[in-house]
Protein backbone atom coordinates (compact mmCIF):
# COMPACT_ATOMS: atom_id res chain seq x y z
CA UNK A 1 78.47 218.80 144.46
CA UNK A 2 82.19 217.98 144.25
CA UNK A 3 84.06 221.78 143.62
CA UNK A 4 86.00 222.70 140.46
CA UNK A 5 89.54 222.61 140.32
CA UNK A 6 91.06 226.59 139.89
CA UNK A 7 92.00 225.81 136.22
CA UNK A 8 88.14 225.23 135.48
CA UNK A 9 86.86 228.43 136.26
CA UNK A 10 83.62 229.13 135.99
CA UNK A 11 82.79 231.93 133.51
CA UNK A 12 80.83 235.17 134.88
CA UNK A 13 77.60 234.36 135.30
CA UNK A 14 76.42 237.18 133.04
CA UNK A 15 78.38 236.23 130.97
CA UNK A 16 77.40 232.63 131.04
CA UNK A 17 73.61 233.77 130.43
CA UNK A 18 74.32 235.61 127.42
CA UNK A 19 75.97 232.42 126.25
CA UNK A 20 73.33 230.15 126.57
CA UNK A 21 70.91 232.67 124.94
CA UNK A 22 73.23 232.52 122.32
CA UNK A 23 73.32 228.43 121.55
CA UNK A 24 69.79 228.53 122.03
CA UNK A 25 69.01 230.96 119.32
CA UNK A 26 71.45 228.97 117.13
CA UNK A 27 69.30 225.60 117.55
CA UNK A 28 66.22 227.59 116.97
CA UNK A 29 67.45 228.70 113.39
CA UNK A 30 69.66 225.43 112.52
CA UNK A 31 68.10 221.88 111.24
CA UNK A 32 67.53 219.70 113.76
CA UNK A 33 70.49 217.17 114.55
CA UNK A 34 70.02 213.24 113.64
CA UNK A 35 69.96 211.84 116.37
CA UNK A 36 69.37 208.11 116.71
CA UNK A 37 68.48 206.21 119.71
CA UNK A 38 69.92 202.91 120.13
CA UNK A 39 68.30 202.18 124.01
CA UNK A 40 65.65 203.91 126.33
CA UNK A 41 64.26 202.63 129.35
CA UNK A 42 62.41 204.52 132.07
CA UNK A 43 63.00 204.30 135.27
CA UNK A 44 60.84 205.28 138.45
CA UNK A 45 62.83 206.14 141.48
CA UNK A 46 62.12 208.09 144.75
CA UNK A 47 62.56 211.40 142.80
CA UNK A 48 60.54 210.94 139.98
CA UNK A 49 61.08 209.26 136.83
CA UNK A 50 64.59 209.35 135.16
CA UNK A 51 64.81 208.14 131.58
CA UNK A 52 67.88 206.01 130.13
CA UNK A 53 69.27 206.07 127.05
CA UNK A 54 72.06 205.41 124.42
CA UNK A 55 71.84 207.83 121.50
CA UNK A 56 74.43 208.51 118.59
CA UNK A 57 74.77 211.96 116.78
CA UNK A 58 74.24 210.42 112.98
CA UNK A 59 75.97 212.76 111.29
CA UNK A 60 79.51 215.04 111.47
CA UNK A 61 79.79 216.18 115.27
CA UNK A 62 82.75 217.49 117.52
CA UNK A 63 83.47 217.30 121.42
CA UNK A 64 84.35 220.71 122.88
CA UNK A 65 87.37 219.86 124.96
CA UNK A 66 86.99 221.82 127.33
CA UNK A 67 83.30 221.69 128.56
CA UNK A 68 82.81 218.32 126.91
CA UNK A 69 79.68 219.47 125.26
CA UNK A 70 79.13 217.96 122.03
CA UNK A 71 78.10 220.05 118.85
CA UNK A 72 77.05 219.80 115.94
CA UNK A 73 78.32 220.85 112.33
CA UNK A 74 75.81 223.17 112.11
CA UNK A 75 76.65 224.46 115.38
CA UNK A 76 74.23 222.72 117.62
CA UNK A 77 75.07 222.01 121.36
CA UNK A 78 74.11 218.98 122.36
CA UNK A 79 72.66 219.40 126.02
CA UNK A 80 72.08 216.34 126.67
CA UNK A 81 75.49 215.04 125.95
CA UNK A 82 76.52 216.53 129.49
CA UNK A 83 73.21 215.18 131.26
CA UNK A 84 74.47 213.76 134.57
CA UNK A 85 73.32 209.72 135.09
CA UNK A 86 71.61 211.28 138.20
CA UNK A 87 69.30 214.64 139.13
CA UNK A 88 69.84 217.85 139.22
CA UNK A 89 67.34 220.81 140.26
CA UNK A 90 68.77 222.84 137.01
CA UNK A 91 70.21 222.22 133.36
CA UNK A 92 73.89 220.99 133.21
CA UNK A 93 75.20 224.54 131.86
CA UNK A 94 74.66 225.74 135.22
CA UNK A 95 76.77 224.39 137.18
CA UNK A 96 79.48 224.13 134.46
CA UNK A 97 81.18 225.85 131.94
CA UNK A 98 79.80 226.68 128.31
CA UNK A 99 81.84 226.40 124.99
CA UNK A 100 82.08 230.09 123.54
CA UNK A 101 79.37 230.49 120.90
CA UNK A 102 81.89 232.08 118.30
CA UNK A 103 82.78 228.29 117.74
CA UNK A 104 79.51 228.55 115.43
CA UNK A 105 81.50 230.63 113.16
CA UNK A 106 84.51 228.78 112.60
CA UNK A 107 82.57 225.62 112.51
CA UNK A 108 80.69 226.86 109.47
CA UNK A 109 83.54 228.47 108.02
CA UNK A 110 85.75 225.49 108.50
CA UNK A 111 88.16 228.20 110.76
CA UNK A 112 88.32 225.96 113.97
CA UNK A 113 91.59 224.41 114.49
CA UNK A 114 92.16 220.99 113.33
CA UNK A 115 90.89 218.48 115.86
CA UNK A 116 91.43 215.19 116.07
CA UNK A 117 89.49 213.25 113.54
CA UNK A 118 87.70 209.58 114.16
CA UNK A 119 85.18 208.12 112.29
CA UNK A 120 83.04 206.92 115.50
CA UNK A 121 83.51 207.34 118.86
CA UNK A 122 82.19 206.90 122.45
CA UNK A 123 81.90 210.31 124.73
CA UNK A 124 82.06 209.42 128.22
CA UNK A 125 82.27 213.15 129.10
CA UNK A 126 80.65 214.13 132.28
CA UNK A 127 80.12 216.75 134.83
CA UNK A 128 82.77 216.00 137.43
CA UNK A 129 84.56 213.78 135.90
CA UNK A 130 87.75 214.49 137.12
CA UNK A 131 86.30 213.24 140.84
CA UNK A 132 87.25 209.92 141.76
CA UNK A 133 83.78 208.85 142.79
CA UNK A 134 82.03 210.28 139.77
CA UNK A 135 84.78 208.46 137.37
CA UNK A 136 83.85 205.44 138.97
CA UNK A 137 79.91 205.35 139.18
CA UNK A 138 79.53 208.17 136.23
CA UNK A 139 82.42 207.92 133.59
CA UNK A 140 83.55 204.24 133.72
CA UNK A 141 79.77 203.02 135.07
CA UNK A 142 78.34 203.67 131.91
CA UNK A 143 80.69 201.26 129.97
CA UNK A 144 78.29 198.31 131.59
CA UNK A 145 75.60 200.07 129.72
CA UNK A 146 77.10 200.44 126.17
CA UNK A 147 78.52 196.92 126.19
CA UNK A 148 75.16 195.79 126.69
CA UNK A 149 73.84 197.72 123.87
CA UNK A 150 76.38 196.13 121.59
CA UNK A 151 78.98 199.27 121.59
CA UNK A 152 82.00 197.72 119.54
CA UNK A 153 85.06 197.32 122.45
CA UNK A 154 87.23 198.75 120.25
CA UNK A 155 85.39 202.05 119.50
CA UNK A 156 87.46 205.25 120.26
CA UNK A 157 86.17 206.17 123.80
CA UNK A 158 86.69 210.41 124.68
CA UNK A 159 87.99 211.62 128.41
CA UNK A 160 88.71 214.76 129.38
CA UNK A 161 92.20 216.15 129.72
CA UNK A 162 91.73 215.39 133.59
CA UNK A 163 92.55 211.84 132.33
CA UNK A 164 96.02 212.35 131.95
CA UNK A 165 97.01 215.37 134.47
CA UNK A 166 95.45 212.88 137.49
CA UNK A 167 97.77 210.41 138.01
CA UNK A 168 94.96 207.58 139.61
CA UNK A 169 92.78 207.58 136.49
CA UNK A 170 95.98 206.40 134.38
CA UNK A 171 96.61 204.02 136.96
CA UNK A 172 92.75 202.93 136.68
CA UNK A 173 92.91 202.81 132.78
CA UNK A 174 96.35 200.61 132.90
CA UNK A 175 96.17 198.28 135.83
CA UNK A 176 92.31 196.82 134.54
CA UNK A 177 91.81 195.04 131.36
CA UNK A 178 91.11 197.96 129.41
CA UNK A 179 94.41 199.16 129.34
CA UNK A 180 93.75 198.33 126.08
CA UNK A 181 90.87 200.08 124.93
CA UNK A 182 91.34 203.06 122.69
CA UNK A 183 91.24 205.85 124.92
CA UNK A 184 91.32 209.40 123.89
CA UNK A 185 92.34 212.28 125.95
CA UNK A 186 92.41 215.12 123.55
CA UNK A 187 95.48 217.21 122.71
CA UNK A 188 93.56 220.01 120.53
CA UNK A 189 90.43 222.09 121.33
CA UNK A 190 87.78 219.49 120.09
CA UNK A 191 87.56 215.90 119.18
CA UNK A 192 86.22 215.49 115.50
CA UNK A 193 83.94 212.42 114.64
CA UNK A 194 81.66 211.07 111.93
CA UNK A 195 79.01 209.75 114.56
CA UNK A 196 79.58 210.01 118.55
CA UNK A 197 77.82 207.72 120.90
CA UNK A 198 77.21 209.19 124.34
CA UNK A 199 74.21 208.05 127.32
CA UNK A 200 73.00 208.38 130.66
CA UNK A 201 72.58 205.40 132.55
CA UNK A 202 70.44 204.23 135.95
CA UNK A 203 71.44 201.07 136.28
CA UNK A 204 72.00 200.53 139.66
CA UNK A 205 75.57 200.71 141.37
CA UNK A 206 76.35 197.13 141.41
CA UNK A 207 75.57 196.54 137.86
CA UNK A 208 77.89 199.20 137.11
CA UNK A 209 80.66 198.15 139.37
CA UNK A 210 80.83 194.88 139.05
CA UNK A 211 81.95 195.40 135.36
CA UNK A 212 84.91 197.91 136.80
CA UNK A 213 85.92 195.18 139.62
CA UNK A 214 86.32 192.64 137.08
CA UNK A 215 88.15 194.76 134.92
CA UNK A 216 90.65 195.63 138.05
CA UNK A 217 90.66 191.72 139.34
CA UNK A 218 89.47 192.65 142.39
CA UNK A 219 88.75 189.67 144.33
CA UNK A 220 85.74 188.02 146.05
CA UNK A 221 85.29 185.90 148.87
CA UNK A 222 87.72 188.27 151.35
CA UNK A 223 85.44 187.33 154.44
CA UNK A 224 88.25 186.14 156.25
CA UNK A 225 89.75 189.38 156.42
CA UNK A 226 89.10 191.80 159.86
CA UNK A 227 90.92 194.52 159.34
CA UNK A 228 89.98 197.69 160.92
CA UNK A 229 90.42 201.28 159.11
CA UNK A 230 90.22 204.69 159.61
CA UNK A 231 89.93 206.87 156.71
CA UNK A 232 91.43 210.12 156.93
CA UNK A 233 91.69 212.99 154.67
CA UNK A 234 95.25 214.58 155.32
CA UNK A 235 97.21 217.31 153.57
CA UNK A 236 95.37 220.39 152.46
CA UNK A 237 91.70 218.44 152.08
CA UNK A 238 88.80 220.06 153.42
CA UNK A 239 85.94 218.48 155.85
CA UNK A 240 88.68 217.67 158.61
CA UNK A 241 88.28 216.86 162.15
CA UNK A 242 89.14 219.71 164.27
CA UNK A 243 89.12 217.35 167.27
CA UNK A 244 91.15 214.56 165.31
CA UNK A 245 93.72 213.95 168.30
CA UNK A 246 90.61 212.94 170.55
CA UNK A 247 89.00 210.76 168.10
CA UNK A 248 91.89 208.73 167.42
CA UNK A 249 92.83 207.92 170.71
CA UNK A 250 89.59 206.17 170.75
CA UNK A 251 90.00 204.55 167.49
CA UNK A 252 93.78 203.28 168.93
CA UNK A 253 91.83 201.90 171.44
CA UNK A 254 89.25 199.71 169.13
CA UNK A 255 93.33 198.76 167.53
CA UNK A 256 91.65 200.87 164.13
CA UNK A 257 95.02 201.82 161.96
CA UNK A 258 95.04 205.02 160.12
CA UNK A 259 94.75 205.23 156.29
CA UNK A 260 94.66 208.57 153.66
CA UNK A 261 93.56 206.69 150.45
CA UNK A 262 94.89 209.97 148.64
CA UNK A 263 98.42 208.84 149.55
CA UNK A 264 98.17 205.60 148.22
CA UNK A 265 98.41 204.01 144.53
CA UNK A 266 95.23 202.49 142.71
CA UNK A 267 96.13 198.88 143.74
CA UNK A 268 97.59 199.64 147.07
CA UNK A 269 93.66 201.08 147.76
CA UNK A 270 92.64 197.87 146.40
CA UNK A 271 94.36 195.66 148.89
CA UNK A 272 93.91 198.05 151.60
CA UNK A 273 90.18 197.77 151.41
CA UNK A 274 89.79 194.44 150.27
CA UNK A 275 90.53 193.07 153.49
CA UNK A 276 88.71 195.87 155.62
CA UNK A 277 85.90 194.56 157.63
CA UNK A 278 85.55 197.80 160.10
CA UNK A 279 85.73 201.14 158.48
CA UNK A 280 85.33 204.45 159.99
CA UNK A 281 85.90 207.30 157.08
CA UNK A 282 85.23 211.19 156.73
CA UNK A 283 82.62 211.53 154.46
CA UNK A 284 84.35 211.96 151.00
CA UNK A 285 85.69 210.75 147.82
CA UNK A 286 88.07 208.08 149.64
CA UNK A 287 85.33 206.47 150.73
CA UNK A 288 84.55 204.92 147.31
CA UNK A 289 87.04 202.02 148.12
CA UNK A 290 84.43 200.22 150.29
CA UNK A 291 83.50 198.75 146.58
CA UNK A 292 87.12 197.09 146.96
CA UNK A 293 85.23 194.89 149.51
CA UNK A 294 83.13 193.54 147.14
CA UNK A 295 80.10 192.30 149.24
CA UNK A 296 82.40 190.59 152.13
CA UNK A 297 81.19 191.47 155.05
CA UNK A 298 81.88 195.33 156.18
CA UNK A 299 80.52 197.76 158.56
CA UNK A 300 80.82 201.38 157.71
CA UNK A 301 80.75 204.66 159.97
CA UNK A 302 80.60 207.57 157.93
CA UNK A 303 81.34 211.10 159.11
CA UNK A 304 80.18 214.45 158.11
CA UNK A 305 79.02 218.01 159.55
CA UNK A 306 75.31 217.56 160.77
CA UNK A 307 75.12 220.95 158.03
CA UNK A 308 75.55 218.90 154.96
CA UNK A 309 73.69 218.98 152.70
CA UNK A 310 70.38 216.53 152.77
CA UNK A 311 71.54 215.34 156.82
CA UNK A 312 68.62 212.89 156.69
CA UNK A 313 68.78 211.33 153.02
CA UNK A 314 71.33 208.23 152.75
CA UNK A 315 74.84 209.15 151.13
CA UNK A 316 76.25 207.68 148.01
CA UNK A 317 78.11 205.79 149.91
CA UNK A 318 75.27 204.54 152.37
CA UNK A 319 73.69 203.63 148.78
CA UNK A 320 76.42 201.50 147.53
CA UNK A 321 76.74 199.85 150.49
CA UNK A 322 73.42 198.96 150.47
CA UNK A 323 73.74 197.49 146.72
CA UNK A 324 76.67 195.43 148.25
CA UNK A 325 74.84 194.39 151.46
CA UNK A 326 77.36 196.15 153.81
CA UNK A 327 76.21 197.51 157.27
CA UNK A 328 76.43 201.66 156.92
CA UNK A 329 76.06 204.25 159.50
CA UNK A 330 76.41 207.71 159.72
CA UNK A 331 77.76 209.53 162.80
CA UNK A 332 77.29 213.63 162.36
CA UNK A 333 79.41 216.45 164.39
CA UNK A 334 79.46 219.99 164.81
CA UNK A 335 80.47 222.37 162.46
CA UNK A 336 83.69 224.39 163.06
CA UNK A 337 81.43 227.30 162.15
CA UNK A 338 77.70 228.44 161.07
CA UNK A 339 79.04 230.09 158.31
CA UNK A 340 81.20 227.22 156.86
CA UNK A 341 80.41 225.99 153.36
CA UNK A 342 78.42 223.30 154.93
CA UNK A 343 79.40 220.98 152.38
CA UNK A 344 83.43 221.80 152.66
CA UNK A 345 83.86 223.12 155.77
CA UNK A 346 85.75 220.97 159.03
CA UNK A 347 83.66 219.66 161.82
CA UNK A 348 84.05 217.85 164.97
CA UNK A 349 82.57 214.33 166.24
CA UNK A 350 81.17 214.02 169.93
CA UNK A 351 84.52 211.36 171.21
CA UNK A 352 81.25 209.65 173.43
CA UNK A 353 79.05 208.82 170.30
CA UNK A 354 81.59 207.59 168.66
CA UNK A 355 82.89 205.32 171.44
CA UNK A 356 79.24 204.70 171.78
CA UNK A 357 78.84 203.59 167.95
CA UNK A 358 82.03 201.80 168.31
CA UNK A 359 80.92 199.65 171.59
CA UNK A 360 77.78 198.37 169.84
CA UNK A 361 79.87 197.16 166.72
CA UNK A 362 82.36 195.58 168.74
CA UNK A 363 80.59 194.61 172.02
């Protein structure tokens, strides 16, 4: 799972427990929310059945800024309204934070400062939002799903504050074609609505990027490009190579050039990748670009400790390729250390499987 930033700090875990206890005793006691359900669909995958949905909160709701939980009136989280568009092993609440429960009180008292006040609006609040992957495929990919349920284009549409202290997602929001949209990053603690629209969606990855590479005028038909990348992750970013020095000599020799996407603005990325036909990347966010392609031909080497987690199940990124009929691999190396967070920690690739990998692409 991507990590928090500092600022979103997790609280105790005891503390968290005695939390939920608390919104659950309040739902117990309080009148059910009206809810109404504009779109469900199931849908059978490889991990069991996942169900779809569009739903709307029918009657006075806010969005808790912070957490991005939705509640009620009567005081009512809203679990669901943080349900990630994939699985998870636990409920949402666990792996992030919870709204403090003495928001009950000064929602029934009318005590809570004022929020802003809409009469509908779209939440598009969801956990990890703030990582560029997950606003692609998880925030923004479920915009494909509420147009198609007739969701009015010019409904108020909720981000987190993440939206305006990361300078790419401005970037995103003002170089496509819903610059503008009515977007609302809150300035208060919640978001105050008459109804609020919020779903999960498993439509698959093209279906919701193509509506995003549309919106961005991304181009098609780049097959005549051949360019040949490697994506790096420089700076202070995690999952390095320790043995970069010897990898990119090799790379130099297959006349790869260098790239850190993190370094670069929103359509630099775009015309970077656009035209990449090669592409050998560390295994992280970065790597999200290869949707820049847009089904032109592209092979793709992806990198990552052989201690990651699920070594043997395709990445996201093996999956989108695979929606965009792109040629993916993944090349695996040893960790600096056993007792690295496998998921963070640096590694190093074998220089003679990757020259190998690199022969059979290139002959």
């Amino acid at each position: 799972m991507p990590s928090l930033p500092s600022r979103l700090r997790l609280v105790p875990r005891a503390k968290k427990l005695l939390w939920k206890a608390a919104w659950s005793a309040v739902e117990a006691t309080a009148p059910a929310v009206k809810i109404v359900q504009l779109h469900a669909r199931r849908v059978t995958e490889q991990a069991g059945e996942v169900l779809e949905y569009v739903r709307v909160v029918d009657e006075p709701a806010i969005i808790e800024t912070q957490t991005g939980y939705i509640i009620s009136r009567r005081g009512v989280l809203l679990e669901e309204s943080l349900q990630p568009n994939g699985l998870l092993p636990n409920a949402p609440w666990r792996y992030g934070g919870l709204p403090d429960p003495s928001i009950v009180r000064c929602l029934r008292q009318g005590l809570c400062p004022e929020p802003q006040r809409f009469k509908r609006v779209v939440s598009l609040r969801h956990l990890w939002e703030w990582n560029y992957f997950v606003f692609y495929l998880d925030v923004l990919g479920k915009l494909n799903l509420l147009d198609s349920v007739g969701i009015e284009p010019d409904t108020p549409i909720v981000l987190g504050r993440y939206a305006k202290e990361l300078p790419w997602t401005q970037q995103i929001l003002n170089y496509s074609d819903w610059h503008g949209r009515h977007w609302v990053i809150p300035e208060s603690d919640f978001v105050s609505a008459d109804q609020v629209v919020y779903c999960r969606t498993r439509q698959n990855f093209k279906e919701r990027l193509d509506l995003i590479l549309d919106a961005l005028h991304v181009p098609q038909q780049m097959d005549q490009f051949t360019d040949r990348v490697f994506l790096n992750r420089g700076g202070n970013s995690m999952r390095r190579l320790t043995n970069q020095d010897e990898i990119w000599e090799i790379l130099l020799r297959f006349k790869f050039r260098m790239v850190d996407s993190a370094q670069m603005s929103i359509a630099e990325q775009i015309e970077v990748f656009a035209k990449t036909r090669y592409l050998v990347a560390l295994h992280g966010a970065g790597l999200t670009n290869i949707i820049f392609r847009r089904g032109a031909p592209l092979n793709v080497l992806e990198l990552q400790s052989r201690l990651y987690p699920s070594p043997n199940k395709m990445t996201s990124f093996g999956m989108i390729s695979q929606a965009y009929g792109y040629h993916w691999e993944r090349l695996t190396g040893e960790p600096e250390s056993v007792s690295d967070d496998p998921q963070h920690g640096d590694f190093c690739i074998s220089p003679s499987a990757l020259e190998e990998r690199l022969s059979r692409w290139f002959g």
